[in-house]
C-alpha atoms as a PDB file:
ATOM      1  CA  UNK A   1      35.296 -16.859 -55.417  1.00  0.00           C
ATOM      2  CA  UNK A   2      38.701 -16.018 -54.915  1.00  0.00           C
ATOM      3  CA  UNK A   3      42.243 -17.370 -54.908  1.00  0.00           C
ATOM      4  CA  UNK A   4      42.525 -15.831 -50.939  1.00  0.00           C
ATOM      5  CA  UNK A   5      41.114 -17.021 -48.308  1.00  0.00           C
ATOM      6  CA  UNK A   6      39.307 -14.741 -45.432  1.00  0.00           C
ATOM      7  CA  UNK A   7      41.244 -16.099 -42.577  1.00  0.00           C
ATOM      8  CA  UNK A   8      44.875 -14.821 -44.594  1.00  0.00           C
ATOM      9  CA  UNK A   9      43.378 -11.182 -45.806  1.00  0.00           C
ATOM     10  CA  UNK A  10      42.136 -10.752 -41.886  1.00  0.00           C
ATOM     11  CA  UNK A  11      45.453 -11.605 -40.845  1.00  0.00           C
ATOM     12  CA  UNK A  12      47.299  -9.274 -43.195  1.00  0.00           C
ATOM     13  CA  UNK A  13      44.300  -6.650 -42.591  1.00  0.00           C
ATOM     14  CA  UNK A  14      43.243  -6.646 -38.989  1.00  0.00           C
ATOM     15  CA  UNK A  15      46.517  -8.704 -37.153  1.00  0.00           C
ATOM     16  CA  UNK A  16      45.842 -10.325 -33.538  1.00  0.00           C
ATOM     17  CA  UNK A  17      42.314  -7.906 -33.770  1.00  0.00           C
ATOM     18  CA  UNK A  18      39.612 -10.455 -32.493  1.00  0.00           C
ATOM     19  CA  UNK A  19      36.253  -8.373 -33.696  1.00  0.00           C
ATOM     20  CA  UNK A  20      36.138  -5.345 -36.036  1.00  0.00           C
ATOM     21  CA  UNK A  21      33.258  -3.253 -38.026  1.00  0.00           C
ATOM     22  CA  UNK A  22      33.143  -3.850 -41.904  1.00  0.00           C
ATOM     23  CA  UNK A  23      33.086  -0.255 -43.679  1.00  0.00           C
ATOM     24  CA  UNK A  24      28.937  -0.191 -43.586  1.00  0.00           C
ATOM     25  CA  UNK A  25      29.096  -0.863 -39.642  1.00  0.00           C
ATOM     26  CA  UNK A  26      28.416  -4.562 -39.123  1.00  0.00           C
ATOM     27  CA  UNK A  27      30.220  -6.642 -36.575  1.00  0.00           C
ATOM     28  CA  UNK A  28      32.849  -9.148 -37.802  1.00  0.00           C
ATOM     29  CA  UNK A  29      34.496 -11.625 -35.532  1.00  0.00           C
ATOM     30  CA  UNK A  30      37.954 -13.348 -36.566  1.00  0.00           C
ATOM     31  CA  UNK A  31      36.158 -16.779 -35.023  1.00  0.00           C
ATOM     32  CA  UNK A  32      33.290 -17.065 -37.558  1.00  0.00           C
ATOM     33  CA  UNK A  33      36.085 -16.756 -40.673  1.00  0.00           C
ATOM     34  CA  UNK A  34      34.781 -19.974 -42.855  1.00  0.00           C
ATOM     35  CA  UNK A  35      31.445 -20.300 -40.610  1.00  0.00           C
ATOM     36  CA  UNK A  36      28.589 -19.442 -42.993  1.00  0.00           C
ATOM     37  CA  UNK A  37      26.231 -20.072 -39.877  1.00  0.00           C
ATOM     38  CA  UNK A  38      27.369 -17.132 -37.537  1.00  0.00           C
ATOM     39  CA  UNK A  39      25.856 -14.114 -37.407  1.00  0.00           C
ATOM     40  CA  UNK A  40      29.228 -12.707 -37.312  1.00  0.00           C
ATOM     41  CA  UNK A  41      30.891 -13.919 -40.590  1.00  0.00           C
ATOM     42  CA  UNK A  42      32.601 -12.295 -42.588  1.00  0.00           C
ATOM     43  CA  UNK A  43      33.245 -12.595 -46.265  1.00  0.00           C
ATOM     44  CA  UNK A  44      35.519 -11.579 -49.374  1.00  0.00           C
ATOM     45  CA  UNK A  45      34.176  -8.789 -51.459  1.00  0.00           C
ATOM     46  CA  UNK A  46      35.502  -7.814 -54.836  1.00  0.00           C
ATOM     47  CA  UNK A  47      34.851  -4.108 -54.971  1.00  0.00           C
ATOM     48  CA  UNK A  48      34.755  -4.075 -58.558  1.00  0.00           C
ATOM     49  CA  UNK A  49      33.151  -7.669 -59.386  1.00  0.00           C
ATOM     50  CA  UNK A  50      34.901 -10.281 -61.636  1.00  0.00           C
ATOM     51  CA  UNK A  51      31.826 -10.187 -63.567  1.00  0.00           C
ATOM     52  CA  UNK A  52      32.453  -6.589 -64.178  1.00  0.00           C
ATOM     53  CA  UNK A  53      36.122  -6.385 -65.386  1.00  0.00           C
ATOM     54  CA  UNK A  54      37.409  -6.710 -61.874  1.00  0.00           C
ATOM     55  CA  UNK A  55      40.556  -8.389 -60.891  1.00  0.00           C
ATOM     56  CA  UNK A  56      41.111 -11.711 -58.209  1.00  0.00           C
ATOM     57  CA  UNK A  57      43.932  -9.128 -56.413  1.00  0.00           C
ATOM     58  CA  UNK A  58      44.138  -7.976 -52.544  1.00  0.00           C
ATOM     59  CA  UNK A  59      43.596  -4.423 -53.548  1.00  0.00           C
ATOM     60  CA  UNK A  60      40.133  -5.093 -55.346  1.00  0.00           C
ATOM     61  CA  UNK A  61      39.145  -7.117 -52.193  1.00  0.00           C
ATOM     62  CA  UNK A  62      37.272  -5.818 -49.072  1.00  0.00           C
ATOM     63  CA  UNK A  63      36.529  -7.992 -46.114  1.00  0.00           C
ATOM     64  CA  UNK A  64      33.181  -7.692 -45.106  1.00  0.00           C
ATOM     65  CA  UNK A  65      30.094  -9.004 -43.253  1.00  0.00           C
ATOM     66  CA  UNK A  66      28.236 -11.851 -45.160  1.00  0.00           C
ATOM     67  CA  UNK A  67      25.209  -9.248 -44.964  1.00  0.00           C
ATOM     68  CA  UNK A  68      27.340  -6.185 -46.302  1.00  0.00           C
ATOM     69  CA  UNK A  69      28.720  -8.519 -49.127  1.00  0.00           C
ATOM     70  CA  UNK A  70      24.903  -9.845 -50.494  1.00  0.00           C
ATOM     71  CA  UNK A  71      23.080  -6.513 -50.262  1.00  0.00           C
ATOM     72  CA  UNK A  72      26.417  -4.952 -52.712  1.00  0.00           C
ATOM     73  CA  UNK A  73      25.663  -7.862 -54.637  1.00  0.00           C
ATOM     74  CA  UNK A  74      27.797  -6.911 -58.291  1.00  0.00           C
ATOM     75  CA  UNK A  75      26.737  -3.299 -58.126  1.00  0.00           C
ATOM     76  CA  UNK A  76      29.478  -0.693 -58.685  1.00  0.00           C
ATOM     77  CA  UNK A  77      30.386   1.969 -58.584  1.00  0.00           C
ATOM     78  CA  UNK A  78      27.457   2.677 -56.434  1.00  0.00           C
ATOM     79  CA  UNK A  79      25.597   0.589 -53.980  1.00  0.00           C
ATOM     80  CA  UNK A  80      23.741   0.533 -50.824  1.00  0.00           C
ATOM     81  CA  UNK A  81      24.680  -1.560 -48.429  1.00  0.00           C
ATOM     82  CA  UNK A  82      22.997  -1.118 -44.402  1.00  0.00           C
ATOM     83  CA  UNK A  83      20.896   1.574 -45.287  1.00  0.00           C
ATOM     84  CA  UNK A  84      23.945   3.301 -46.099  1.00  0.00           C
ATOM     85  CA  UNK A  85      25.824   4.839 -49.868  1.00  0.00           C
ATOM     86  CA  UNK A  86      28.835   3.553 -50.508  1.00  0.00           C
ATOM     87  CA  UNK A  87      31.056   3.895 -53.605  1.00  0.00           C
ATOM     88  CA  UNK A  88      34.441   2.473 -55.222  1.00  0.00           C
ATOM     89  CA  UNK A  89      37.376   5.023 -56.079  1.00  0.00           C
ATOM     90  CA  UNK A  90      40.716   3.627 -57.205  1.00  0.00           C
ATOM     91  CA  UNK A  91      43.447   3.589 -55.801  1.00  0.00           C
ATOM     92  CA  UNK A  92      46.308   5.822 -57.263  1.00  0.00           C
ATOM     93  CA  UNK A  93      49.211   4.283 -58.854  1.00  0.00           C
ATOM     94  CA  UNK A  94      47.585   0.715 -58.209  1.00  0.00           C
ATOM     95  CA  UNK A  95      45.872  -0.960 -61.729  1.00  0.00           C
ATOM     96  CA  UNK A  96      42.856  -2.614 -61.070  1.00  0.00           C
ATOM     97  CA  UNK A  97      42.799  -1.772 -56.651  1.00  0.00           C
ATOM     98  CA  UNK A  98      39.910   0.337 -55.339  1.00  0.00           C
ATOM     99  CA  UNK A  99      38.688   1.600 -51.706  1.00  0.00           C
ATOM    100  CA  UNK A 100      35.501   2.130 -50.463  1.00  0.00           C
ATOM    101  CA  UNK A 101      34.190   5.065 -49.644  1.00  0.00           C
ATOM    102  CA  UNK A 102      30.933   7.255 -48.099  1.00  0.00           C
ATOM    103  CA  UNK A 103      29.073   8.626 -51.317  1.00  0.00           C
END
């Protein structure tokens, strides 16, 4: 859980932008922010989890489909995620903020 909701990180992230792809290729619409029933929703992902030393800050959080976000789960560096390798790399001169990137 986080202190930010998905609604304000879209708006900082993706402005007026209605739909967008999360990083593994999955269709996010701005509509289905908070709707946990849509096949469209999408989520807040800390890169690095909380439960593994990660921070509650925008640059360890990725917004993501619901299904991108479950099959990361708390792995990291590494994961799979739409049949696809992923993997976190920090960001320079930012403590604890990561991006995600093909592996």
């Amino acid at each position: 859980m986080s202190k930010y909701t998905t609604i304000e990180i879209w708006n900082e992230v993706y402005g007026k932008l209605e739909e967008v792809k999360d990083y593994a290729g999955r269709l996010m619409k701005k509509t289905a922010c908070g709707n946990p029933d849509s096949k469209y929703h999408p989520t807040l992902d800390h890169i690095r989890p909380i439960s593994k030393g990660g921070k509650d800050i925008k640059g360890n959080l990725k917004i993501c489909h619901t299904l991108t976000n479950e099959e990361k789960g708390d792995d990291f560096p590494h994961w799979m995620t739409n049949g696809k390798k992923f993997k976190a790399k920090k960001k320079d001169g930012e403590l604890g903020s990561y991006i995600v990137v093909p592996n």
